[in-house]
Protein backbone atom coordinates (compact mmCIF):
# COMPACT_ATOMS: atom_id res chain seq x y z
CA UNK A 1 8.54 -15.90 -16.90
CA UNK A 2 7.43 -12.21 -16.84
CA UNK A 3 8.26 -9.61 -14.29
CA UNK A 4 5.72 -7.54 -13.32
CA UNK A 5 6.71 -3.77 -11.58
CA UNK A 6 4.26 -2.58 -8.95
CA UNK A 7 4.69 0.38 -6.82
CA UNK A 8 2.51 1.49 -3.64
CA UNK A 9 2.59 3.47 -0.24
CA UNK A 10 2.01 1.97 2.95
CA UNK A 11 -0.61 4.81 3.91
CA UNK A 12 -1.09 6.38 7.48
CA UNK A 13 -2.62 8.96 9.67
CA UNK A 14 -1.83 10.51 12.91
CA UNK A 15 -4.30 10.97 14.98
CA UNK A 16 -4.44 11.29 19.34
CA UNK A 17 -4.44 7.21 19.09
CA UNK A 18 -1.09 7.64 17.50
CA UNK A 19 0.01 6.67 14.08
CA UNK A 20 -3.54 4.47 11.68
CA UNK A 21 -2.59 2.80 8.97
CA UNK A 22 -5.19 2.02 5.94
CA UNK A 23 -5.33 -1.38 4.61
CA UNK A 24 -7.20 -2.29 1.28
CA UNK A 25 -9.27 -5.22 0.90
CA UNK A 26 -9.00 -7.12 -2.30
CA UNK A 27 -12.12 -8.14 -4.47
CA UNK A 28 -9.87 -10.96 -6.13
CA UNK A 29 -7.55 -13.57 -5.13
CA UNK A 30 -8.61 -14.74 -1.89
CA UNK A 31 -9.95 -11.31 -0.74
CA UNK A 32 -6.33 -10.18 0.77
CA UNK A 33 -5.33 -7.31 2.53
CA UNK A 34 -2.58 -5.22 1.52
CA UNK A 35 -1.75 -1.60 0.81
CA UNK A 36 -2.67 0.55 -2.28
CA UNK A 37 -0.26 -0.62 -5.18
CA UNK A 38 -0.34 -0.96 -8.90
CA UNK A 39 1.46 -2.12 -12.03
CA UNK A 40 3.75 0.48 -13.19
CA UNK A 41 2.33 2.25 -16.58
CA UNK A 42 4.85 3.14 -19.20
CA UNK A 43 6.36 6.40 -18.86
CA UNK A 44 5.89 6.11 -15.35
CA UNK A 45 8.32 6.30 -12.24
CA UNK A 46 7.69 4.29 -9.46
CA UNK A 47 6.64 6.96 -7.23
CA UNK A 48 3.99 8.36 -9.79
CA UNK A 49 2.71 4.77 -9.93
CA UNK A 50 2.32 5.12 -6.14
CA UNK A 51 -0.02 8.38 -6.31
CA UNK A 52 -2.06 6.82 -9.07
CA UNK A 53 -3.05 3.72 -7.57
CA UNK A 54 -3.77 5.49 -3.98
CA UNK A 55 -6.08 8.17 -5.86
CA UNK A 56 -7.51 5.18 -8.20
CA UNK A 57 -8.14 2.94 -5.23
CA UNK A 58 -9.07 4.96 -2.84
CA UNK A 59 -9.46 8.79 -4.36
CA UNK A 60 -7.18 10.11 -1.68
CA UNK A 61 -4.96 12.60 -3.19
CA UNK A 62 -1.65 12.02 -1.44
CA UNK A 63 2.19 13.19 -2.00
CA UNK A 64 4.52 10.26 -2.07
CA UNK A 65 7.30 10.53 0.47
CA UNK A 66 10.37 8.78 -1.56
CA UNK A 67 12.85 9.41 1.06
CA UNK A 68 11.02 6.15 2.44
CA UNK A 69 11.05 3.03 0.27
CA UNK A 70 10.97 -0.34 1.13
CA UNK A 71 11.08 -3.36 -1.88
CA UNK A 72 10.30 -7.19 -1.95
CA UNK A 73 10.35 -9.50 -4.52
CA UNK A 74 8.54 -12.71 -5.17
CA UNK A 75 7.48 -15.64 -7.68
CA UNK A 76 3.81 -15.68 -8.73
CA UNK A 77 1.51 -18.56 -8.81
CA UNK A 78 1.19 -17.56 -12.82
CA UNK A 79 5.11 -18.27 -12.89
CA UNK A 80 5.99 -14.33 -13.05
CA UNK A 81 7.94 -12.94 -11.11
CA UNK A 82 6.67 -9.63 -8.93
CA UNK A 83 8.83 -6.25 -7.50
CA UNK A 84 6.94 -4.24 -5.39
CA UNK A 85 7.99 -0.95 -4.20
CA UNK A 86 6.63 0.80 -1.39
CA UNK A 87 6.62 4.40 0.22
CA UNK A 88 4.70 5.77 2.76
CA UNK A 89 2.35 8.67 2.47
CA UNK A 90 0.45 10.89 5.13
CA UNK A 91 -2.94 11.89 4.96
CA UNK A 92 -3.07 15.37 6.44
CA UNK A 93 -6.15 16.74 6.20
CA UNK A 94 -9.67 15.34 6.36
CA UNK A 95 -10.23 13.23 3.51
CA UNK A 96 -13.31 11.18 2.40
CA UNK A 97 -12.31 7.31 1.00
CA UNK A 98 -14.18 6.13 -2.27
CA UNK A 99 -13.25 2.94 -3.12
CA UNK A 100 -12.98 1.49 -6.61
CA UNK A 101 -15.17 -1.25 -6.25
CA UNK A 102 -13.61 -2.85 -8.84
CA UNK A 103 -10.77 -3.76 -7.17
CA UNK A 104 -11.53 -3.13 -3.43
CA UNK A 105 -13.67 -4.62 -1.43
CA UNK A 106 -13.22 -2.60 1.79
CA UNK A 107 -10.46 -0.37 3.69
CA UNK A 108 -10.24 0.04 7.29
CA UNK A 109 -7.65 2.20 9.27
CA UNK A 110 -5.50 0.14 12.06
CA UNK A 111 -3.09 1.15 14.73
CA UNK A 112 0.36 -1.11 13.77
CA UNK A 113 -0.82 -4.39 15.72
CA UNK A 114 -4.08 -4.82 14.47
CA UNK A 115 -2.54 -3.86 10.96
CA UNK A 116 0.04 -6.41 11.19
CA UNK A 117 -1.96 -9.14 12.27
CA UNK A 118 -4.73 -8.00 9.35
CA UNK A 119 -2.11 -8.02 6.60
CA UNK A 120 -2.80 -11.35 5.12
CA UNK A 121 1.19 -11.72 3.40
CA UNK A 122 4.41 -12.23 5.36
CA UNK A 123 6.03 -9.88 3.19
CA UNK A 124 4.22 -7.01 3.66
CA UNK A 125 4.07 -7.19 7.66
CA UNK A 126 8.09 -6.98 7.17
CA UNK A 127 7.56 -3.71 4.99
CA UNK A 128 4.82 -2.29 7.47
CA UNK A 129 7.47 -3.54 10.14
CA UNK A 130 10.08 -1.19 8.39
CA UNK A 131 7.70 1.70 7.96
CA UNK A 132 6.57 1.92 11.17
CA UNK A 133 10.14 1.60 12.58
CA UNK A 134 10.70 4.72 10.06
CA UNK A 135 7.63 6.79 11.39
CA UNK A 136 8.62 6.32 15.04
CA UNK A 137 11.47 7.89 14.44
């Protein structure tokens, strides 16, 4: 069995609707949707992993808050076993989304209901759950 390192951020924007969160479509395995993540390249922490994957997925440029971060493990279908890290970053300013169509089939910003009930994994409604708690505060 392998372990495999991903790191993310659970994305948002406030806006007068309050705080939007951006969900990511997947092109593979069963077309879920999650937040930008990635495996972890060597050399790299788990917060530069974060920026990379949100400017590879999406080409938003974003600063990784670390003084949020939220972590689940779990056992893939392959056998492997996956950590995922998570942080949150803002988007401040008006920035255009271009997906990697590679990897994502569409993105859509959410208020936290609609982005809960969206999220296709139990897992990652708990970390939204824990973000969100976080941002309210």
């Amino acid at each position: 069995m392998a372990l495999e390192i991903t790191s993310g951020a659970i994305v948002y924007q406030k806006n007068t609707a309050g705080i939007q969160y951006l969900l990511l479509q997947s092109t593979n395995r069963g077309n879920f949707w999650g937040f930008p993540k990635g495996h972890v390249e060597s050399g790299e922490t788990l917060s530069q992993t974060a920026r990379r994957e949100i400017m590879e997925e999406t080409q938003l440029d974003l600063l990784i808050n670390t003084d949020f971060k939220v972590a689940t493990e779990y056992d893939l279908p392959n056998g492997n076993h996956k950590q995922m890290t998570l942080y949150t970053a803002e988007v401040t300013a008006q920035q255009v989304i271009s997906l990697q169509a590679a990897e994502i089939k569409n993105a859509a910003w959410f208020n936290y209901d609609a982005a809960r009930t969206r999220l296709t994994y139990d897992n990652l409604k708990e970390l939204l759950d824990q973000a969100n708690q976080y941002l309210q505060n």
